[in-house]
Structure formats: structure tokens, C-alpha cells
PDB file of N, CA and C in Angstrom:
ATOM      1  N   UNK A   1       0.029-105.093 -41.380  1.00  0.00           N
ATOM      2  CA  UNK A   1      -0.394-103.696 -41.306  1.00  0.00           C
ATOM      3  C   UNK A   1       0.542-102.952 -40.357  1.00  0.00           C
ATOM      4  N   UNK A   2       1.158-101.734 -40.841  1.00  0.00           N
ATOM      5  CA  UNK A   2       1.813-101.221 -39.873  1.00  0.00           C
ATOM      6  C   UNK A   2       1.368-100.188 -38.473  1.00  0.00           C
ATOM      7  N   UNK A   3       2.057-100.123 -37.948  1.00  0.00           N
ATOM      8  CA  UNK A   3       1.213 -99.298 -36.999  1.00  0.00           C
ATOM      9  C   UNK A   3       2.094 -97.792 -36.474  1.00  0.00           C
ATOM     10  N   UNK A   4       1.559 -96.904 -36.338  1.00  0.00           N
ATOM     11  CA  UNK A   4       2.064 -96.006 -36.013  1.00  0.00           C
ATOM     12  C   UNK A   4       1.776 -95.524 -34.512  1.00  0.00           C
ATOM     13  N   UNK A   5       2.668 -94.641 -34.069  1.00  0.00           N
ATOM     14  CA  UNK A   5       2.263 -94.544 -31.964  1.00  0.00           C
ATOM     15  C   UNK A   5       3.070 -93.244 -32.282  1.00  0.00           C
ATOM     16  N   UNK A   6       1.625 -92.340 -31.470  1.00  0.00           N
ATOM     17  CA  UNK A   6       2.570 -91.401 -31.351  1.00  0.00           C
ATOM     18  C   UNK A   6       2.486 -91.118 -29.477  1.00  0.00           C
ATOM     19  N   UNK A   7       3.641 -90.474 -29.273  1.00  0.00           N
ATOM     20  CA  UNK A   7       3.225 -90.354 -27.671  1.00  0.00           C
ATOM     21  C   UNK A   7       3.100 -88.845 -27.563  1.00  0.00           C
ATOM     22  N   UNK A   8       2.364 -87.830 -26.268  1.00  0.00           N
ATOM     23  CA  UNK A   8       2.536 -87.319 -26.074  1.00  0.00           C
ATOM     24  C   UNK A   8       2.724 -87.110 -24.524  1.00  0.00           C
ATOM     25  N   UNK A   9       3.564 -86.612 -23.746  1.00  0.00           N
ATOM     26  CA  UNK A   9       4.187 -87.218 -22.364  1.00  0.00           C
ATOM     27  C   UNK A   9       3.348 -85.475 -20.999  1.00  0.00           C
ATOM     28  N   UNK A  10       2.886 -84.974 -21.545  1.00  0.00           N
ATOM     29  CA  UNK A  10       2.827 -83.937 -20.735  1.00  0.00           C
ATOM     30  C   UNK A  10       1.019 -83.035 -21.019  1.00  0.00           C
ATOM     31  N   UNK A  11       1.122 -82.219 -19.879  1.00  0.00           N
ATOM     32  CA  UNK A  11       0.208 -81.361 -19.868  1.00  0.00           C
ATOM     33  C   UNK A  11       0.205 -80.362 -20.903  1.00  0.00           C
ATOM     34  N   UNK A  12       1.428 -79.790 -21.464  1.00  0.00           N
ATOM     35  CA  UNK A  12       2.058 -79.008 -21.980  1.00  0.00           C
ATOM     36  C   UNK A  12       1.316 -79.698 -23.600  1.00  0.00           C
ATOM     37  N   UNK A  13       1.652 -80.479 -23.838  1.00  0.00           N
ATOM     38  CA  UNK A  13       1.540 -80.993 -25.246  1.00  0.00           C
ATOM     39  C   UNK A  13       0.069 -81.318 -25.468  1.00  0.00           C
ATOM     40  N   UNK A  14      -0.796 -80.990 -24.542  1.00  0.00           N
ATOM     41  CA  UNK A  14      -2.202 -81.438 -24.888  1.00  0.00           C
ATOM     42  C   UNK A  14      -2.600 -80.894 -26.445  1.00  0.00           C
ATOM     43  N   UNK A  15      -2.090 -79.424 -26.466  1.00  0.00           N
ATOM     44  CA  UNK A  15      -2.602 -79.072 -27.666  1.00  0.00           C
ATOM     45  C   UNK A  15      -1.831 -79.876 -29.441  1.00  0.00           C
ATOM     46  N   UNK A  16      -1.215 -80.258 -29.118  1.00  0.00           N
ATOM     47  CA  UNK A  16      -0.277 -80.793 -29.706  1.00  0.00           C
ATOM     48  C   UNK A  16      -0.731 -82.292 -30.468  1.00  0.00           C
ATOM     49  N   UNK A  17      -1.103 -83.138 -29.095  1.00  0.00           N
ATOM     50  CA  UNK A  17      -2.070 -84.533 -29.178  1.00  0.00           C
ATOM     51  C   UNK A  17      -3.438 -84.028 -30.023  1.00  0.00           C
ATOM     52  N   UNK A  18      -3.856 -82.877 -29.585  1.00  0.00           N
ATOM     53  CA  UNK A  18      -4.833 -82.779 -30.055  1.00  0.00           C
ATOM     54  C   UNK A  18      -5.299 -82.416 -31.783  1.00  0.00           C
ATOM     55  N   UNK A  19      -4.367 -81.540 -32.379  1.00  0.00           N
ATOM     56  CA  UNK A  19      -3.930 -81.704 -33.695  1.00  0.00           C
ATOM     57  C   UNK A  19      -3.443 -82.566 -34.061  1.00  0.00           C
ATOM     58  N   UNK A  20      -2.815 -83.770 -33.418  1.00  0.00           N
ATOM     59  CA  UNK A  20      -2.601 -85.007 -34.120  1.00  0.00           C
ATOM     60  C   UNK A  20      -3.753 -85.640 -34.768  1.00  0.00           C
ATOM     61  N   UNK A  21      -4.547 -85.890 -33.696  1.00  0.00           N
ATOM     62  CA  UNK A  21      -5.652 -86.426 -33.394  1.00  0.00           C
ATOM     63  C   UNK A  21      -7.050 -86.368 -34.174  1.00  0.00           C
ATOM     64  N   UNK A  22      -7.294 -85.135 -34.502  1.00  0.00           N
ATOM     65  CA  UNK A  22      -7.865 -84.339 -35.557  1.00  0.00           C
ATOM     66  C   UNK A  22      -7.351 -84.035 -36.560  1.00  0.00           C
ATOM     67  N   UNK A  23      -6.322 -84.180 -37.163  1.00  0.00           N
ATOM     68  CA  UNK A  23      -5.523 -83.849 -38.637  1.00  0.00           C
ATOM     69  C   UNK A  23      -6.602 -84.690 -39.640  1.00  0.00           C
ATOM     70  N   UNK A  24      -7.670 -85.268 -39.758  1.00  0.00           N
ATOM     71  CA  UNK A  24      -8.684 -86.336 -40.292  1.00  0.00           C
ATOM     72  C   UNK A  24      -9.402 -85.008 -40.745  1.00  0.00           C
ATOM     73  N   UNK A  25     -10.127 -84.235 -39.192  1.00  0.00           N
ATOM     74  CA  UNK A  25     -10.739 -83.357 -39.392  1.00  0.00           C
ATOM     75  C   UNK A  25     -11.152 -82.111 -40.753  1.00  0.00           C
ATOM     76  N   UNK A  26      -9.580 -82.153 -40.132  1.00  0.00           N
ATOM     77  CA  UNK A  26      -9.322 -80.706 -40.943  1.00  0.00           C
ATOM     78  C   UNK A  26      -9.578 -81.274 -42.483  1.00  0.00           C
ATOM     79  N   UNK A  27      -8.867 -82.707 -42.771  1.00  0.00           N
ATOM     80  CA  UNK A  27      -9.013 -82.720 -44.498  1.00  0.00           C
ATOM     81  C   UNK A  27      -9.864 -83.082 -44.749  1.00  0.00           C
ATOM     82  N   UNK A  28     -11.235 -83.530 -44.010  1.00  0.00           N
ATOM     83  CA  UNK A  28     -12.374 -83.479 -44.279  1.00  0.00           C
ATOM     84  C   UNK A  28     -13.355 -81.772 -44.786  1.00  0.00           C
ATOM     85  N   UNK A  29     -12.666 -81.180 -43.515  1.00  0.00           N
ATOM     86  CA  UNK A  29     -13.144 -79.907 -43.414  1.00  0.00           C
ATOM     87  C   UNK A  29     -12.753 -79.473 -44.526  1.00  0.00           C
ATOM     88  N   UNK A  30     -11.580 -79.126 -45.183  1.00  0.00           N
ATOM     89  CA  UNK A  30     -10.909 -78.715 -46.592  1.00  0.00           C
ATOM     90  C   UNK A  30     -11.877 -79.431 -48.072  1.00  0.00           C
ATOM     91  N   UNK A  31     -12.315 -81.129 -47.728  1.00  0.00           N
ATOM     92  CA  UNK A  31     -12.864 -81.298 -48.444  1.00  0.00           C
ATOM     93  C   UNK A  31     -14.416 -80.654 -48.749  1.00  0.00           C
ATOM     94  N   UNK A  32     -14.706 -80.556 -47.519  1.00  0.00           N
ATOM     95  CA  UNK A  32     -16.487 -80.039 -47.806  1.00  0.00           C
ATOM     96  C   UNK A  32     -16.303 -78.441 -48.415  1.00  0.00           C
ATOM     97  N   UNK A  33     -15.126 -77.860 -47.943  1.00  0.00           N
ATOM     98  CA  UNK A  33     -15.298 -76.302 -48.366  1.00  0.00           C
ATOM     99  C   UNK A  33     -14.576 -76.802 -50.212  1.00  0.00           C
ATOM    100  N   UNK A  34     -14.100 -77.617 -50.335  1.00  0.00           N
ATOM    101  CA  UNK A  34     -13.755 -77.630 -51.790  1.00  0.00           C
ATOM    102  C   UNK A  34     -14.866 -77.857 -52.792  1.00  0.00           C
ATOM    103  N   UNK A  35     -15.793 -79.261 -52.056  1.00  0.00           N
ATOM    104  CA  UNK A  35     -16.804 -79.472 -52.430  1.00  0.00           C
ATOM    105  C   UNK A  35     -18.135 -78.087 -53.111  1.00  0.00           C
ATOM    106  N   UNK A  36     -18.366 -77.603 -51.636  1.00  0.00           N
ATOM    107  CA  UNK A  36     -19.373 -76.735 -51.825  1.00  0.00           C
ATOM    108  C   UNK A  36     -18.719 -75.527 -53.151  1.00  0.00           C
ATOM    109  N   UNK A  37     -17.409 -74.965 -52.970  1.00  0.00           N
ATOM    110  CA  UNK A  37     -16.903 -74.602 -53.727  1.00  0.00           C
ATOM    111  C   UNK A  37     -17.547 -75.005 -55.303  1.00  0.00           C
ATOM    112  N   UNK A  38     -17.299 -76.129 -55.694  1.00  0.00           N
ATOM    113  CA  UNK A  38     -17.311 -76.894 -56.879  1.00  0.00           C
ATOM    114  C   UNK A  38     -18.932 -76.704 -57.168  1.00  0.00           C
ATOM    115  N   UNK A  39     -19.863 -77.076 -56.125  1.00  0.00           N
ATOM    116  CA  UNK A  39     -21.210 -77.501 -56.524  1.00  0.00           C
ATOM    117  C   UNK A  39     -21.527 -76.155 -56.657  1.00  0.00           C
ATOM    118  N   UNK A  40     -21.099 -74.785 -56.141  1.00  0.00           N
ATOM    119  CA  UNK A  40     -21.542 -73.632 -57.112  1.00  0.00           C
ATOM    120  C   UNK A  40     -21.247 -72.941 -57.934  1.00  0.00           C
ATOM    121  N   UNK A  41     -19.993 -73.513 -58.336  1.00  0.00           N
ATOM    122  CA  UNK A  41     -19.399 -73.261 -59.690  1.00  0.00           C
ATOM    123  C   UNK A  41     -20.289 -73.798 -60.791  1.00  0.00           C
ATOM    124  N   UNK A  42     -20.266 -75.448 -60.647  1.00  0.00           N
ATOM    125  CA  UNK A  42     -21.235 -76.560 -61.590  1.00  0.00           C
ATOM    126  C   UNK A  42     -22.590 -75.975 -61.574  1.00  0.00           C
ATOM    127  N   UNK A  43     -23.445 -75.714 -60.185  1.00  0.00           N
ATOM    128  CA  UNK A  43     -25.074 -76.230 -60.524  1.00  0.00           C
ATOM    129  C   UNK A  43     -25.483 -74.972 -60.438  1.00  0.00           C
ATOM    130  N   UNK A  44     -24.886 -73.690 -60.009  1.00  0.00           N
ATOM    131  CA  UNK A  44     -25.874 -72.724 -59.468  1.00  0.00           C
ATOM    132  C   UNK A  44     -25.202 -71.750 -60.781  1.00  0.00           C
ATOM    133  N   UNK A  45     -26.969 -71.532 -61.467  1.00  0.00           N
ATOM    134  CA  UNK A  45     -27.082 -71.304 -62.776  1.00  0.00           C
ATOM    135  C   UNK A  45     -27.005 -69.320 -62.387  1.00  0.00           C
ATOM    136  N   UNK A  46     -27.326 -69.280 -61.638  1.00  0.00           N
ATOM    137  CA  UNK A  46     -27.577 -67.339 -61.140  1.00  0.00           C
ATOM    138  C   UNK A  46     -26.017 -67.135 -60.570  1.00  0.00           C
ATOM    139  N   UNK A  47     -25.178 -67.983 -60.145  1.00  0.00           N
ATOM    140  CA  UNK A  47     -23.682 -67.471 -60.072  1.00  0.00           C
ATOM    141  C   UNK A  47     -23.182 -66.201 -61.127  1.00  0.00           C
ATOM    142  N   UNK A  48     -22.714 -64.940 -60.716  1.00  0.00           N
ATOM    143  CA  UNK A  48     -22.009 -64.643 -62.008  1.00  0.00           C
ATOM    144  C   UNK A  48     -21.055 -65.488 -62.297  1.00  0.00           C
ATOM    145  N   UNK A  49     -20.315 -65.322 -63.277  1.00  0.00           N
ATOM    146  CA  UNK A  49     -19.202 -65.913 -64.122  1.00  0.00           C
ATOM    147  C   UNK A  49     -17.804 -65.138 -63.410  1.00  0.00           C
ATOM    148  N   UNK A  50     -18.023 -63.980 -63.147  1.00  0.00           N
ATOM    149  CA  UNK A  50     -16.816 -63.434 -62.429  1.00  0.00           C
ATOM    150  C   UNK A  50     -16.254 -64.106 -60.811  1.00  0.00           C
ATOM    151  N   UNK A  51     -17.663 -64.354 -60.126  1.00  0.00           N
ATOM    152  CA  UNK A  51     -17.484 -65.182 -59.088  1.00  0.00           C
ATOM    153  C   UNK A  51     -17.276 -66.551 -59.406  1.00  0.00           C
ATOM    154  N   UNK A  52     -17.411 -66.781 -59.983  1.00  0.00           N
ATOM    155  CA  UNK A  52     -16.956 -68.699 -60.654  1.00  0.00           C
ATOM    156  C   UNK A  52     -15.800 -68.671 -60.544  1.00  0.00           C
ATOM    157  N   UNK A  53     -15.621 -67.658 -61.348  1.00  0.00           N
ATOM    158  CA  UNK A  53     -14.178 -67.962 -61.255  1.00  0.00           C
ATOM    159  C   UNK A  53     -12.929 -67.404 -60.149  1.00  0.00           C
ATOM    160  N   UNK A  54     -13.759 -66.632 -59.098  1.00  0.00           N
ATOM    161  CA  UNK A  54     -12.979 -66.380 -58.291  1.00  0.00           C
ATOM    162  C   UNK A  54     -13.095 -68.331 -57.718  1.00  0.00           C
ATOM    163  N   UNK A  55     -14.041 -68.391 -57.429  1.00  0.00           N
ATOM    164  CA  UNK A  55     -14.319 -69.798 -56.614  1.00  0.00           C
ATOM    165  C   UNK A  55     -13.388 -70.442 -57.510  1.00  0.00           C
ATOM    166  N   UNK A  56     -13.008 -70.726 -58.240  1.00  0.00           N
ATOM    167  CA  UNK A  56     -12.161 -71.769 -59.062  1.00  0.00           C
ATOM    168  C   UNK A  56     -10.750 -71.639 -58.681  1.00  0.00           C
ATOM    169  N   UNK A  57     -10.519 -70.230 -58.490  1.00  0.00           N
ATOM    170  CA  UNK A  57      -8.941 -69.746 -58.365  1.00  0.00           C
ATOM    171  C   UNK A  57      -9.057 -70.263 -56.646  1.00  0.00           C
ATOM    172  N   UNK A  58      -9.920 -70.162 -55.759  1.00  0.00           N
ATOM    173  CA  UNK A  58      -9.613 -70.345 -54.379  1.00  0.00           C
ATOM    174  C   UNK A  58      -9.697 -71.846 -54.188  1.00  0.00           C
ATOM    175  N   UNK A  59     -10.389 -72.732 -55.118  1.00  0.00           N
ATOM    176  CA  UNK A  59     -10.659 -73.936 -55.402  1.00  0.00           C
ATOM    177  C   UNK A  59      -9.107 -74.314 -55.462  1.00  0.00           C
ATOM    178  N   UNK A  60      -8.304 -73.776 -56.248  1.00  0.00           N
ATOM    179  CA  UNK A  60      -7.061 -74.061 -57.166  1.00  0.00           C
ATOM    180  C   UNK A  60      -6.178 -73.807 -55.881  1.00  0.00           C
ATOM    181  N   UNK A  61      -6.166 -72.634 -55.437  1.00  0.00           N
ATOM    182  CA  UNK A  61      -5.032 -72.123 -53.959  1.00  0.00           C
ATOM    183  C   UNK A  61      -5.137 -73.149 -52.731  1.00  0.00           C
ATOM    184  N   UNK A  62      -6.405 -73.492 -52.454  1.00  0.00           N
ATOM    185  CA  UNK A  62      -6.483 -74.778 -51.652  1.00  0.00           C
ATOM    186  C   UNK A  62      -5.430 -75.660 -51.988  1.00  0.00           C
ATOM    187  N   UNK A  63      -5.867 -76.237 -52.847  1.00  0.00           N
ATOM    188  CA  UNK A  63      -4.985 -77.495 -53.673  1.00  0.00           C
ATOM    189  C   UNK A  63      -3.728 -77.120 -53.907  1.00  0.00           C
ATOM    190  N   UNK A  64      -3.146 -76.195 -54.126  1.00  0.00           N
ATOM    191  CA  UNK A  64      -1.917 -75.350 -54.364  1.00  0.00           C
ATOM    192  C   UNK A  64      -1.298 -75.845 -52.833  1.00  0.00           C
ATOM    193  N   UNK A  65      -1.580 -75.320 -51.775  1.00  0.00           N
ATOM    194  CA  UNK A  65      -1.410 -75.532 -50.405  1.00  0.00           C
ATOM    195  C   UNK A  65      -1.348 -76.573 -49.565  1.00  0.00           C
ATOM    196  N   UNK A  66      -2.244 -77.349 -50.095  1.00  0.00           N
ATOM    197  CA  UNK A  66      -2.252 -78.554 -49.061  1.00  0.00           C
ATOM    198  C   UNK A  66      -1.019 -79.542 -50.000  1.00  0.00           C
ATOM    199  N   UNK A  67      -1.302 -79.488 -51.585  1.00  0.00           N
ATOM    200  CA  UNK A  67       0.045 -79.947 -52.178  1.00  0.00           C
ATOM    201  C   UNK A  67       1.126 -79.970 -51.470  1.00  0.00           C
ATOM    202  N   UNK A  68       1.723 -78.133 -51.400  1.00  0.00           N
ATOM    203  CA  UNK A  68       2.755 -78.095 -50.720  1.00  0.00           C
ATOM    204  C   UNK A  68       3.371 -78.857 -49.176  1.00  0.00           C
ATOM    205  N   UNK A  69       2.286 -79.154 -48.629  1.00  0.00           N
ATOM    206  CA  UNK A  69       2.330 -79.833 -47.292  1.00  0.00           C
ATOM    207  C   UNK A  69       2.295 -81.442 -47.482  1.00  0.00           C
ATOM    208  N   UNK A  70       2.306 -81.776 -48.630  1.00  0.00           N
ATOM    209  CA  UNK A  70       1.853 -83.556 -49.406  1.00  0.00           C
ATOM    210  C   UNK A  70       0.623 -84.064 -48.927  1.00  0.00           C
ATOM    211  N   UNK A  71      -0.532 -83.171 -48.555  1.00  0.00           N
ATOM    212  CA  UNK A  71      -1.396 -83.575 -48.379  1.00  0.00           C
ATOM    213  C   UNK A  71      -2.874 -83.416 -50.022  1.00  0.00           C
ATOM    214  N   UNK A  72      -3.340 -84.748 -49.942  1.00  0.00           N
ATOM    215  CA  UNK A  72      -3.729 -84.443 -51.174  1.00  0.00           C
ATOM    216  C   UNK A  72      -5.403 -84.910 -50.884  1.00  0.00           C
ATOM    217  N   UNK A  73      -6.306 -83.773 -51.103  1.00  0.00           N
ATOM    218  CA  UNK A  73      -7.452 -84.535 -50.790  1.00  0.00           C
ATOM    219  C   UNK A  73      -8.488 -85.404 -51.612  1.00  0.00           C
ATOM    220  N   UNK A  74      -7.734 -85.996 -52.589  1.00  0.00           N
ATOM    221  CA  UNK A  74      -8.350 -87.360 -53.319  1.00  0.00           C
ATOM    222  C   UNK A  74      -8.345 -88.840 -52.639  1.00  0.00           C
TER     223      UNK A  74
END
């Protein structure tokens, strides 16, 4: 198994360690807003159809984005 180390050497870089550290976070966080996204597109029958599909297109720009960065949240 390989291992990865990252260092950070200063006071200065706290914020720095700290987005390392949490980068888990965030694609969790991306996942639940994709999620909820999805489950009111699918289940919620009183959605208009015009908002569906905004939610689908912001569904889509997510994924568009984090692509670009090679992050993929499957």
C-alpha cells in the first residue's frame, strides 16, 4: 500500500493543512448536494418540470466542474 505525507512546516500554512485535510469533506459535501438534487428531481411529484430541470442542468455543472479538476464523485 502506498503512502502519501504531506508536510506542512509553518503557522502560515495552517490554512493550507487544513484543506488538505478536509478535501474528503468537501466531496462528500458535493455528494449530498448532488444527491438531494437527484431525489427531487426523481420523487417529488409537486416539483414543476421547469425546476427539474433547472436541478438537472446544476446537477450536470457540478459534474462538469469537479470533472475538470479529475475529481469524480462515483
Amino acid at each position: 500500500m502506498a503512502k502519501i505525507i504531506l508536510e506542512f512546516d509553518s503557522v502560515e500554512e495552517k490554512d493550507d493543512a487544513r484543506d488538505a485535510l478536509d478535501g474528503y469533506k468537501w466531496k462528500l459535501s458535493m455528494w449530498d448536494l448532488d444527491q438531494s438534487l437527484r431525489e427531487q428531481i426523481k420523487y417529488n411529484d409537486k416539483l414543476p418540470s421547469e425546476i427539474a430541470e433547472v436541478y438537472e442542468e446544476v446537477r450536470e455543472k457540478i459534474r462538469e466542474i469537479l470533472s475538470s479538476y479529475n475529481i469524480n464523485l462515483e
